[in-house]
Protein backbone atom coordinates (compact mmCIF):
# COMPACT_ATOMS: atom_id res chain seq x y z
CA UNK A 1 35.32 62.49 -17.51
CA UNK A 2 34.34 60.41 -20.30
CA UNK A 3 37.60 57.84 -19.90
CA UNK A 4 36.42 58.01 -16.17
CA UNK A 5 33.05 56.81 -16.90
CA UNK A 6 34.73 53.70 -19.27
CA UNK A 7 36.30 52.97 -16.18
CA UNK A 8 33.35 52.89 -13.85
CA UNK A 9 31.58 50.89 -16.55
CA UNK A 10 34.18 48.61 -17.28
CA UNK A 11 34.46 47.59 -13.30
CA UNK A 12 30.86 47.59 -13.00
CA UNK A 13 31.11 45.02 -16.00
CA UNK A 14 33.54 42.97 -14.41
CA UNK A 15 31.54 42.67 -10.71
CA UNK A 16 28.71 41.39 -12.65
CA UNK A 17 30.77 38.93 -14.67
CA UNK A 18 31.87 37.63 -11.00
CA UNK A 19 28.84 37.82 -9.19
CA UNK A 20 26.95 35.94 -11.75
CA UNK A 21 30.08 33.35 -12.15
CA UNK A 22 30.18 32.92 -8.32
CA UNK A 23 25.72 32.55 -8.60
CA UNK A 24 26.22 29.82 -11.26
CA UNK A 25 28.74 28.10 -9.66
CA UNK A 26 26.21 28.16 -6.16
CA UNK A 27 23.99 26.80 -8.10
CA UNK A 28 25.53 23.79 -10.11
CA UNK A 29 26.81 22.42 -6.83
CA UNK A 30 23.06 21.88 -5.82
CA UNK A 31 22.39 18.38 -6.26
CA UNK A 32 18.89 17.94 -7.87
CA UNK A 33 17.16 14.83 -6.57
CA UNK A 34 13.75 14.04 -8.41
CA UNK A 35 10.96 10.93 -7.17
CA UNK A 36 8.15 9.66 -8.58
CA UNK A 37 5.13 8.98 -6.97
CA UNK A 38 1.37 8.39 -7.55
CA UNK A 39 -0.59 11.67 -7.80
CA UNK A 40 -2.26 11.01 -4.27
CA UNK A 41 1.14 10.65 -2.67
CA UNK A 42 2.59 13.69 -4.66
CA UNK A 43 0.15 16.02 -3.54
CA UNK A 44 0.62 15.01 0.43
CA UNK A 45 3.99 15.67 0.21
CA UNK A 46 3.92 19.55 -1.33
CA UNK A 47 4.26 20.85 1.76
CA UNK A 48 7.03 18.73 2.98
CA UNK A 49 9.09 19.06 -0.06
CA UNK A 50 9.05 22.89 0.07
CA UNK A 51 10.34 22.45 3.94
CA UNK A 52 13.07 20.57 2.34
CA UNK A 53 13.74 22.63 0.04
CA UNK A 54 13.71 25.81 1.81
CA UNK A 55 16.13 23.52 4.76
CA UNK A 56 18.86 22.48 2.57
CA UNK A 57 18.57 25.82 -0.03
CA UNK A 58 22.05 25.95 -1.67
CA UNK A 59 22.58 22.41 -1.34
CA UNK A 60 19.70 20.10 -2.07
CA UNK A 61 16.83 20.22 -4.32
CA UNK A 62 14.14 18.10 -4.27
CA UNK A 63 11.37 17.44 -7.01
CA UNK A 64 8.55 15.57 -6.61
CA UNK A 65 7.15 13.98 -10.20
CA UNK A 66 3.47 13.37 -10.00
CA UNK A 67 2.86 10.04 -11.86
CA UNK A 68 -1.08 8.71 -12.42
CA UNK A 69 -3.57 8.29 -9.47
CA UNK A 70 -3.98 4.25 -10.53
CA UNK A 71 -1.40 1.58 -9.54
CA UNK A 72 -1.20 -0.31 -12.33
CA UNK A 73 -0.72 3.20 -14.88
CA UNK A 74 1.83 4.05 -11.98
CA UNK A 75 3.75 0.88 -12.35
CA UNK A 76 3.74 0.84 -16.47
CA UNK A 77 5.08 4.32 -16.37
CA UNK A 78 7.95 3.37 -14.03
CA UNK A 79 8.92 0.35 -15.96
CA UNK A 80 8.66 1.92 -19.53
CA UNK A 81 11.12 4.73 -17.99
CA UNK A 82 13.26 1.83 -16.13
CA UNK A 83 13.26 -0.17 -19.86
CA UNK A 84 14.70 2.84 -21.64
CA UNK A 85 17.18 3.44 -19.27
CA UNK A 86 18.86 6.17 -17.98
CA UNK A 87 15.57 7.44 -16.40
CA UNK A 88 15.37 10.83 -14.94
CA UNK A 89 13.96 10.02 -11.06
CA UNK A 90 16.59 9.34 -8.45
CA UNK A 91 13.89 7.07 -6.44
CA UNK A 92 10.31 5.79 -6.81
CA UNK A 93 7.87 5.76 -4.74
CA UNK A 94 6.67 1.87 -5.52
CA UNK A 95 3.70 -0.65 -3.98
CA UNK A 96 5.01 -3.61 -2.25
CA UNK A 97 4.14 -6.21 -4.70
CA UNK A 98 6.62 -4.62 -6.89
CA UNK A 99 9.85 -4.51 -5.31
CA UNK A 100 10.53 -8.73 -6.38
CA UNK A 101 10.40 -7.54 -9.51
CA UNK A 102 12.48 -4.49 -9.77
CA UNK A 103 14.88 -5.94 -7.47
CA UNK A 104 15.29 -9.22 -9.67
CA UNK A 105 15.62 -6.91 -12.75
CA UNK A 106 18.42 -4.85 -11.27
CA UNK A 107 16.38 -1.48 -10.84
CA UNK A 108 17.48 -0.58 -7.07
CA UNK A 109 20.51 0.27 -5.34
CA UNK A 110 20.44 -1.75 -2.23
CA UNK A 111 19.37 0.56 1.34
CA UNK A 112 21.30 -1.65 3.88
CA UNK A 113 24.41 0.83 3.84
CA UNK A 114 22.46 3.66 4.56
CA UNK A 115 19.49 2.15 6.92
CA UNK A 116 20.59 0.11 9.58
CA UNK A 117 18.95 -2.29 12.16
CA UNK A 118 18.81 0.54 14.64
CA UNK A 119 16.56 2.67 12.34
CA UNK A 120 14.21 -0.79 11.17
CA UNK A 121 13.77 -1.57 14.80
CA UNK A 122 11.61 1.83 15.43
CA UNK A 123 9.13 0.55 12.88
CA UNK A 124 5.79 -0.97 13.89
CA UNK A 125 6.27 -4.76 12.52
CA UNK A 126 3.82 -4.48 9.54
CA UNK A 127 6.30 -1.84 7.79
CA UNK A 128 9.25 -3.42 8.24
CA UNK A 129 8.09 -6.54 6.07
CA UNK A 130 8.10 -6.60 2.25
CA UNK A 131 11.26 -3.92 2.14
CA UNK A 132 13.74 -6.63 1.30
CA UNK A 133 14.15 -9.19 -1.85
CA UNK A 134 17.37 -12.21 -1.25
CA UNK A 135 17.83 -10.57 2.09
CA UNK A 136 19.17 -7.34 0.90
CA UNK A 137 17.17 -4.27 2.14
CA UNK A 138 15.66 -1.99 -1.29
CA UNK A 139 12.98 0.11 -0.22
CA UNK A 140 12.39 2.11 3.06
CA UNK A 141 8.55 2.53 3.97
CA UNK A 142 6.67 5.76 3.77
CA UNK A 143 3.47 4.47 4.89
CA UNK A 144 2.09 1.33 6.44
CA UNK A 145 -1.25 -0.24 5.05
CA UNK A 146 -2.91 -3.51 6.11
CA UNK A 147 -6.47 -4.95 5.30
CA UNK A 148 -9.43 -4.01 7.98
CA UNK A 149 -12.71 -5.93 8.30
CA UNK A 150 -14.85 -2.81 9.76
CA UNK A 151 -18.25 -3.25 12.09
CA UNK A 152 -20.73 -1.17 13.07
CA UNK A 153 -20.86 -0.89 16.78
CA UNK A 154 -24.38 -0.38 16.80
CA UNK A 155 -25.30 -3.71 15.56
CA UNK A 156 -23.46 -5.59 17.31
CA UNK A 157 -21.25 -5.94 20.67
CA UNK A 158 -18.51 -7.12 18.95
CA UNK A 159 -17.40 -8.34 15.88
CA UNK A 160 -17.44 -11.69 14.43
CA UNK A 161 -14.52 -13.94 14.54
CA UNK A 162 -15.25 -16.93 12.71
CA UNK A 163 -16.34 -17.52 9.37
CA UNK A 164 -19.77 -19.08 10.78
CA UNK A 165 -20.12 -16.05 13.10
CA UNK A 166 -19.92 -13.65 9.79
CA UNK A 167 -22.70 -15.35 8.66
CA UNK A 168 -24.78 -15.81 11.35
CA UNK A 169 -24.97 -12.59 12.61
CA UNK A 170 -24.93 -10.61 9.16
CA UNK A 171 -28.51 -12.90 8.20
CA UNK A 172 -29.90 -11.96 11.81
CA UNK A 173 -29.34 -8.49 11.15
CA UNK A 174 -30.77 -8.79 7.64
CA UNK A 175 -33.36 -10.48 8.66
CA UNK A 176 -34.71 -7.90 11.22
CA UNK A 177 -34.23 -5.60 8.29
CA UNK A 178 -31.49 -3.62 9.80
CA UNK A 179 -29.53 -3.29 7.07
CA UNK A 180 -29.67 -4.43 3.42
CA UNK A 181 -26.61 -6.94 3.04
CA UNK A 182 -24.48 -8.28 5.22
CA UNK A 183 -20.99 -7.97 4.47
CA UNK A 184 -19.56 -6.25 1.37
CA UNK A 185 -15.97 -6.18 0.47
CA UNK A 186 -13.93 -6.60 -3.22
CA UNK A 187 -15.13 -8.87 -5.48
CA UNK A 188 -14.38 -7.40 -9.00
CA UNK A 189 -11.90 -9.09 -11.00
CA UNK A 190 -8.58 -7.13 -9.90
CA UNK A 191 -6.15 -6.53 -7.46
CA UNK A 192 -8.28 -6.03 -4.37
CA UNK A 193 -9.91 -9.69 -5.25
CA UNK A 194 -6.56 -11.40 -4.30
CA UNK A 195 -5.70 -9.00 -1.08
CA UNK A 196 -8.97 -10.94 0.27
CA UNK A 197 -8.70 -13.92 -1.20
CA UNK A 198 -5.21 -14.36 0.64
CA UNK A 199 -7.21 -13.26 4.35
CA UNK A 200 -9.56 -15.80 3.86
CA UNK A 201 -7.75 -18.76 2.49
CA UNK A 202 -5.32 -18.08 5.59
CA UNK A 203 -8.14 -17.83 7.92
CA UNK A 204 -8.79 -21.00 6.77
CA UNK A 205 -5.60 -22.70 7.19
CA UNK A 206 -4.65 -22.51 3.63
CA UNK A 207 -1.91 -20.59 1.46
CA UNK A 208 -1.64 -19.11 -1.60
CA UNK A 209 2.08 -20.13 -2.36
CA UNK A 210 4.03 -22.27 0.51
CA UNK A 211 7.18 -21.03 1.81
CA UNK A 212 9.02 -23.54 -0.29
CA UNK A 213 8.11 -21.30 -3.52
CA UNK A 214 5.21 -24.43 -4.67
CA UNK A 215 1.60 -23.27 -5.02
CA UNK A 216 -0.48 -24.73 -2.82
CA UNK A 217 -4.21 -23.49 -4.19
CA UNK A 218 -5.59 -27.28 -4.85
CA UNK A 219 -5.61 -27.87 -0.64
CA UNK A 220 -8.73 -28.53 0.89
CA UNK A 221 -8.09 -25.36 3.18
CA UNK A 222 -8.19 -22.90 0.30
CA UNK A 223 -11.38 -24.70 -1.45
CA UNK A 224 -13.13 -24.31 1.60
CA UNK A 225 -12.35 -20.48 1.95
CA UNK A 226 -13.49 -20.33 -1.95
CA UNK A 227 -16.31 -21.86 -1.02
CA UNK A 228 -17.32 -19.69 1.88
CA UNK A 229 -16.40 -16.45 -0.44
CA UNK A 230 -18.94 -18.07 -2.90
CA UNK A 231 -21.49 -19.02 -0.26
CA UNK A 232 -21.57 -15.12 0.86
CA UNK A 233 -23.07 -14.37 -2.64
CA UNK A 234 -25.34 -17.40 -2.85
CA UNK A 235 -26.92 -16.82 0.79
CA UNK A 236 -27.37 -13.21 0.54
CA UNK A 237 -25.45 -12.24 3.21
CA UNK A 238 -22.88 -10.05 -0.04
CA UNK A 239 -24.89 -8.93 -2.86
CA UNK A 240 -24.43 -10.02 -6.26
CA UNK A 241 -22.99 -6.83 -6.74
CA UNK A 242 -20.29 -7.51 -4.94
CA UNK A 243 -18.74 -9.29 -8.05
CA UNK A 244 -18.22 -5.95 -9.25
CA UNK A 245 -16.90 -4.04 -6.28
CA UNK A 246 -13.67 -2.23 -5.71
CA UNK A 247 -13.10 -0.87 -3.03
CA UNK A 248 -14.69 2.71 -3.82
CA UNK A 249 -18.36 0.35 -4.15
CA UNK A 250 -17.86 -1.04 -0.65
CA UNK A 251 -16.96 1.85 0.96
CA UNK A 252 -20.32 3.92 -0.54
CA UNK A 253 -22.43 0.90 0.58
CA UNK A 254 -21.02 0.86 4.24
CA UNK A 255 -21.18 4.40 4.48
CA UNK A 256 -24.30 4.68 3.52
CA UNK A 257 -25.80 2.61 6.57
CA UNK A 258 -26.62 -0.47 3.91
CA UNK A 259 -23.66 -2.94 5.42
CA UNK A 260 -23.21 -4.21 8.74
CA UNK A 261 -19.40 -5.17 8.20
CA UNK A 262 -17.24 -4.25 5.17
CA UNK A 263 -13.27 -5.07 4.42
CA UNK A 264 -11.30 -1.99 3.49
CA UNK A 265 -8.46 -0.54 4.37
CA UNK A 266 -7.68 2.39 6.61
CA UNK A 267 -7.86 4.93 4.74
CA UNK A 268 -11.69 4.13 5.06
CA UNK A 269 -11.73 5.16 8.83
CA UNK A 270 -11.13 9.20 7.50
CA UNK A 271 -13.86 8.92 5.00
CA UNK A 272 -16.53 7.37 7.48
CA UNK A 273 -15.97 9.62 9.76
CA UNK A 274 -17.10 12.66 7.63
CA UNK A 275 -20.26 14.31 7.69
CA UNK A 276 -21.84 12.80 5.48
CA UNK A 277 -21.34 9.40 6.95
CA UNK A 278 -24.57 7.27 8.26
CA UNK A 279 -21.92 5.30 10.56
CA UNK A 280 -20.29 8.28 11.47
CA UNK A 281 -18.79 7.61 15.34
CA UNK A 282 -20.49 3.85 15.07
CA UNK A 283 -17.46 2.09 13.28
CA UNK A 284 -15.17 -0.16 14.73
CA UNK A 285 -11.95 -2.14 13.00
CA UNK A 286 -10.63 -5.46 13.56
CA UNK A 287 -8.73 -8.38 11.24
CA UNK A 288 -10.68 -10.81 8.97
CA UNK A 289 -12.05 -13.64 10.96
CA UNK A 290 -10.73 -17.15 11.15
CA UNK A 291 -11.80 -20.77 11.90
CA UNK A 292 -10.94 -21.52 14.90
CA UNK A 293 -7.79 -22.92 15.78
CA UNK A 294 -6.28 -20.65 12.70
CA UNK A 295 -4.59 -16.94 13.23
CA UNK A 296 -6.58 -14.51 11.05
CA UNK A 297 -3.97 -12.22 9.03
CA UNK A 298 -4.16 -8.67 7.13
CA UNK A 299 -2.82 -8.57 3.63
CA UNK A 300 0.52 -5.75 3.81
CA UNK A 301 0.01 -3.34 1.22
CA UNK A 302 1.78 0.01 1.79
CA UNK A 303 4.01 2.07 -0.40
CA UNK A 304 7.93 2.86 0.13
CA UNK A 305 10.92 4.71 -1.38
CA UNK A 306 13.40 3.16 -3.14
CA UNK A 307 17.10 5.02 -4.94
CA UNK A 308 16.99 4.02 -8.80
CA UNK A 309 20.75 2.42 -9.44
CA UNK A 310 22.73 4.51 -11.05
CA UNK A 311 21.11 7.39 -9.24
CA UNK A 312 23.82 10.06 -9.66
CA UNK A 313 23.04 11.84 -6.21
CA UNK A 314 22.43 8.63 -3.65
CA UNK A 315 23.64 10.47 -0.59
CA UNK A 316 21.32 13.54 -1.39
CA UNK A 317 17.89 11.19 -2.07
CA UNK A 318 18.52 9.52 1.12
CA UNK A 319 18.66 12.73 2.87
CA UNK A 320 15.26 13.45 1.37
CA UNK A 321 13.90 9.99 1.97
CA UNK A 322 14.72 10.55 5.82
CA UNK A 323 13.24 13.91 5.82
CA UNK A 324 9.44 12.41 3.81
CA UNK A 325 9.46 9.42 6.16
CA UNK A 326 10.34 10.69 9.43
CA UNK A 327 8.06 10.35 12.88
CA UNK A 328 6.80 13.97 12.28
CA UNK A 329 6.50 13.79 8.47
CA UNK A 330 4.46 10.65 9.22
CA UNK A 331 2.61 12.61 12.27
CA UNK A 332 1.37 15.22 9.30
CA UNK A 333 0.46 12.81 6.77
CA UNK A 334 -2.16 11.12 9.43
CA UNK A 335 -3.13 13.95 10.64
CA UNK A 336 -3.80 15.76 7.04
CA UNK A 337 -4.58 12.82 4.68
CA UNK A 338 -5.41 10.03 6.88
CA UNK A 339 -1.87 8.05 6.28
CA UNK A 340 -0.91 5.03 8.09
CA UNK A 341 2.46 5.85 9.86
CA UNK A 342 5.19 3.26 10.51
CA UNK A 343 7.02 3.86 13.16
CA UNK A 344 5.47 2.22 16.27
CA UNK A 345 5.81 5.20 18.49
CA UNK A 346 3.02 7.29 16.41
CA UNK A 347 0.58 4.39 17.74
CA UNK A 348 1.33 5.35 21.79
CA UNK A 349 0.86 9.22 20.85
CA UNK A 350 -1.39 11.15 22.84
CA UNK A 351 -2.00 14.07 20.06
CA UNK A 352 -3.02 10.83 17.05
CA UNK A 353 -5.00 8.99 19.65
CA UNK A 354 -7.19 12.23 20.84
CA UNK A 355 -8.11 12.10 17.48
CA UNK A 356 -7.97 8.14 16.16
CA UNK A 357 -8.65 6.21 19.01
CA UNK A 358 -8.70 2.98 16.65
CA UNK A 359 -5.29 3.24 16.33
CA UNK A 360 -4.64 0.26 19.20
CA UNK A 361 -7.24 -1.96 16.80
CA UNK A 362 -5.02 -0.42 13.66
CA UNK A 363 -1.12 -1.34 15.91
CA UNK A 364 -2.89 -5.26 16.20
CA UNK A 365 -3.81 -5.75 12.51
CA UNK A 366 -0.21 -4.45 11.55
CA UNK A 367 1.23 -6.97 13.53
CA UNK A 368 -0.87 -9.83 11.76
CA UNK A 369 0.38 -8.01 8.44
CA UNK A 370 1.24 -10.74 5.97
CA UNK A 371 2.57 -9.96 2.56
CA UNK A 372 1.50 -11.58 -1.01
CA UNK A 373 3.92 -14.12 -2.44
CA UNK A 374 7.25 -12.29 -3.13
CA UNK A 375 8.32 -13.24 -6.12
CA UNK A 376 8.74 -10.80 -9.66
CA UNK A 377 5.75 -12.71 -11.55
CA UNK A 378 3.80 -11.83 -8.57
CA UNK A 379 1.51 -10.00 -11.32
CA UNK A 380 1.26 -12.85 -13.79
CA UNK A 381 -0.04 -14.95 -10.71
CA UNK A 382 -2.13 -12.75 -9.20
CA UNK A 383 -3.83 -12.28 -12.65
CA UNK A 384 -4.63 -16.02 -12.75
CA UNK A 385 -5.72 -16.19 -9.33
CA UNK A 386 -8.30 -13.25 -9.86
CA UNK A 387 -9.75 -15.01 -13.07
CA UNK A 388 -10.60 -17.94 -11.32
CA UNK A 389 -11.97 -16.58 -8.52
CA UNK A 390 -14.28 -14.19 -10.46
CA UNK A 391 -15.22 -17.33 -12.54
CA UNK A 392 -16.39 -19.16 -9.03
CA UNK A 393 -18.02 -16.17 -7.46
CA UNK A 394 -20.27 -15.51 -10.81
CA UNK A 395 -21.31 -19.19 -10.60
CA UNK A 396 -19.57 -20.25 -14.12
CA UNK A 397 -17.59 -22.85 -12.72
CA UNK A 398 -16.97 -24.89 -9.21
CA UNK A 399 -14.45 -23.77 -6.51
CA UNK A 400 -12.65 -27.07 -7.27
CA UNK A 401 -12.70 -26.53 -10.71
CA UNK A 402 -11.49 -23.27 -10.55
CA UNK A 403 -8.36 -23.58 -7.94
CA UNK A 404 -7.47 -26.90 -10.06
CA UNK A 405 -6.89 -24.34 -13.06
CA UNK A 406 -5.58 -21.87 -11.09
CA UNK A 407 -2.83 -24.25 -9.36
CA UNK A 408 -1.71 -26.01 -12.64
CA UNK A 409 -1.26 -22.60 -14.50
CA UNK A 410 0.53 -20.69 -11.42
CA UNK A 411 2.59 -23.71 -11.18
CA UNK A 412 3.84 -23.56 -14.87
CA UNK A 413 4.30 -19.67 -14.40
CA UNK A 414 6.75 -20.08 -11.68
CA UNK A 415 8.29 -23.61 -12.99
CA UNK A 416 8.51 -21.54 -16.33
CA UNK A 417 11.18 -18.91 -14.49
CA UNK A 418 12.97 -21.72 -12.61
CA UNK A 419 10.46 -21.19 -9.74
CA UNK A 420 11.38 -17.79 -8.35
């Protein structure tokens, strides 16, 4: 009995010895792919990744890293990781201005092997720009993102087009005491200064940086859009406020009822379409106006996924880069969190336009989408840009004086780096 029971025991023993070997061995051939992203993305995804996860159990695994809700925190935590090297994501999730940079510094495995024309050609034209840095194709988009000038549709019949017309019909309306303030948008020393900056200085005929590489901010175009952004402030048509505006400030104000137009972006259409909304069902979206005889443009922003080199499981993250960015994954993400999508399809879909019927107005201003200078001291150059723009719209120095510093030191930036 008892050397039975040793027996028994003993194969007992030796099935759990296999089972377990045979478990572990399951489980080291799952390849464990791990993104970053910004806590807002992070959070829309949940859902997906579990999908994924529960769709390829026993193969892939897919963790999602939630990184800090602000861009700039976002980006210093990527590039301290990056710097270290050896960093333990398989992709980021990364802005558009930063792909020059982490292209230039080696960072990315290049997409064009796995993402062909085929696939690029079912995007709406706003997404497919700012993926690629010397031609080579490093980040596929998850979401699309171009800036709106918004318009309350029960002020006016339609929006204004010009620069002249902004003004003219934001006083009127001001006048008759309709609203407080004409137009607000983001005037605070920061990003969201030069995303406007570059709509109006285009509207205006002007550019930031020519397509030679050579800053062009000393033109008579761009001092006459400075001067207009000025001339908002000084005629009352923006409040003095507005210097200190994000765009969290401008989207309170419009919501509120106290602006007739406002430039956001669309993630504003959601939140004025809440309750608690005074323009709730009285909005309408269009681009930023031009002078006429000049093409008005929307600043590209939008965020996309890109493989770290040296990933050690490629194949795997693009498998879960297809699955977060795919027409139905996009279809969610609008219909939950208020996402852009980017493939062009979603704009024709009966389902997204019961429920956003801007979406034709949203299809037009992606394909004015225009990207900031691509170049990896896009930051450094921005920076001096905003400065001297904040310095103009305070009234501490002229619009000529201003783009004057702002041209020589951008030009020594980029002459500094051998002009990338």
């Amino acid at each position: 009995m008892k050397r039975r029971l040793i027996w028994w025991l003993s194969l007992l023993t030796l099935a759990l010895v296999a089972t377990t070997s045979l478990a572990w061995s399951a489980m080291s051939h799952v390849e464990q792919v791990t993104v970053l992203m910004p806590a807002p993305f992070a959070e829309s995804t949940s859902a997906l990744v579990e999908q994924f996860n529960r769709d390829h159990r026993g193969r892939i695994h897919l963790d999602v890293t939630s990184g800090p809700r602000d861009t700039e925190a976002m980006s210093d935590l990527a590039i301290s990781s990056l710097l270290l090297g050896d960093p333990p994501y398989d992709a980021l999730l990364i802005d558009v201005t930063w792909l020059p940079k982490y292209a230039a510094a080696g960072w990315l495995e290049p997409l064009d092997s796995y993402f062909g024309p085929d696939e690029e050609a079912t995007l709406i034209k706003g997404a497919r720009q700012g993926n690629r840095y010397d031609s080579r194709l490093y980040r596929w988009p998850f979401n699309a993102d171009v800036g709106l000038l918004y318009w309350r549709t029960d002020l006016m019949d339609a929006p204004p087009q010009t620069p002249a017309e902004l003004l003219a019909i934001s006083q009127k309306l001001i006048d008759a005491k309709v609203v407080n303030t004409g137009f607000v948008w983001q005037g605070r020393q920061y990003e969201g200064l030069s995303c406007d900056a570059l709509e109006i200085i285009r509207g205006f005929g002007g550019r930031w940086i020519e397509t030679d590489g050579t800053p062009a901010l000393s033109s008579d175009a761009v001092n006459r859009a400075v001067t207009w952004m000025a001339e908002l402030i000084r005629s009352g048509v923006s409040p003095r406020a507005v210097t200190n505006y994000a765009e969290t400030e401008s989207l309170q104000a419009f919501k509120a009822g106290d602006a007739a137009l406002m430039r956001n972006w669309p993630y504003a259409w959601a939140e004025l379409q809440k309750d608690d909304s005074a323009v709730r069902g009285q909005i309408g979206i269009t681009t930023m106006v031009a002078e006429p005889g000049e093409s008005p443009v929307s600043t590209l922003g939008s965020w996309g996924l890109s493989i770290l080199q040296g990933s050690d499981h490629p194949q795997a993250t693009v498998q879960a880069i297809r699955y977060l960015t795919d027409a139905s994954a996009q279809k969610q993400r609008f219909l939950i969190q208020g996402y852009t999508p980017t493939a062009e399809a979603l704009y024709a879909d009966p389902e997204l336009l019961a429920v956003a019927p801007h979406l034709p107005q949203l299809a037009q201003a992606l394909e004015l989408a225009t990207p900031r200078p691509p170049t990896p001291l896009y930051a450094q150059i921005s920076d001096v840009l905003q400065r001297q723009l904040s310095g103009v719209l305070t009234g501490d120095q002229s619009s000529v004086d201003g783009l004057e510093r702002a041209q020589t030191t951008t030009s020594t930036i980029l002459q500094s780096a051998g002009g990338d």
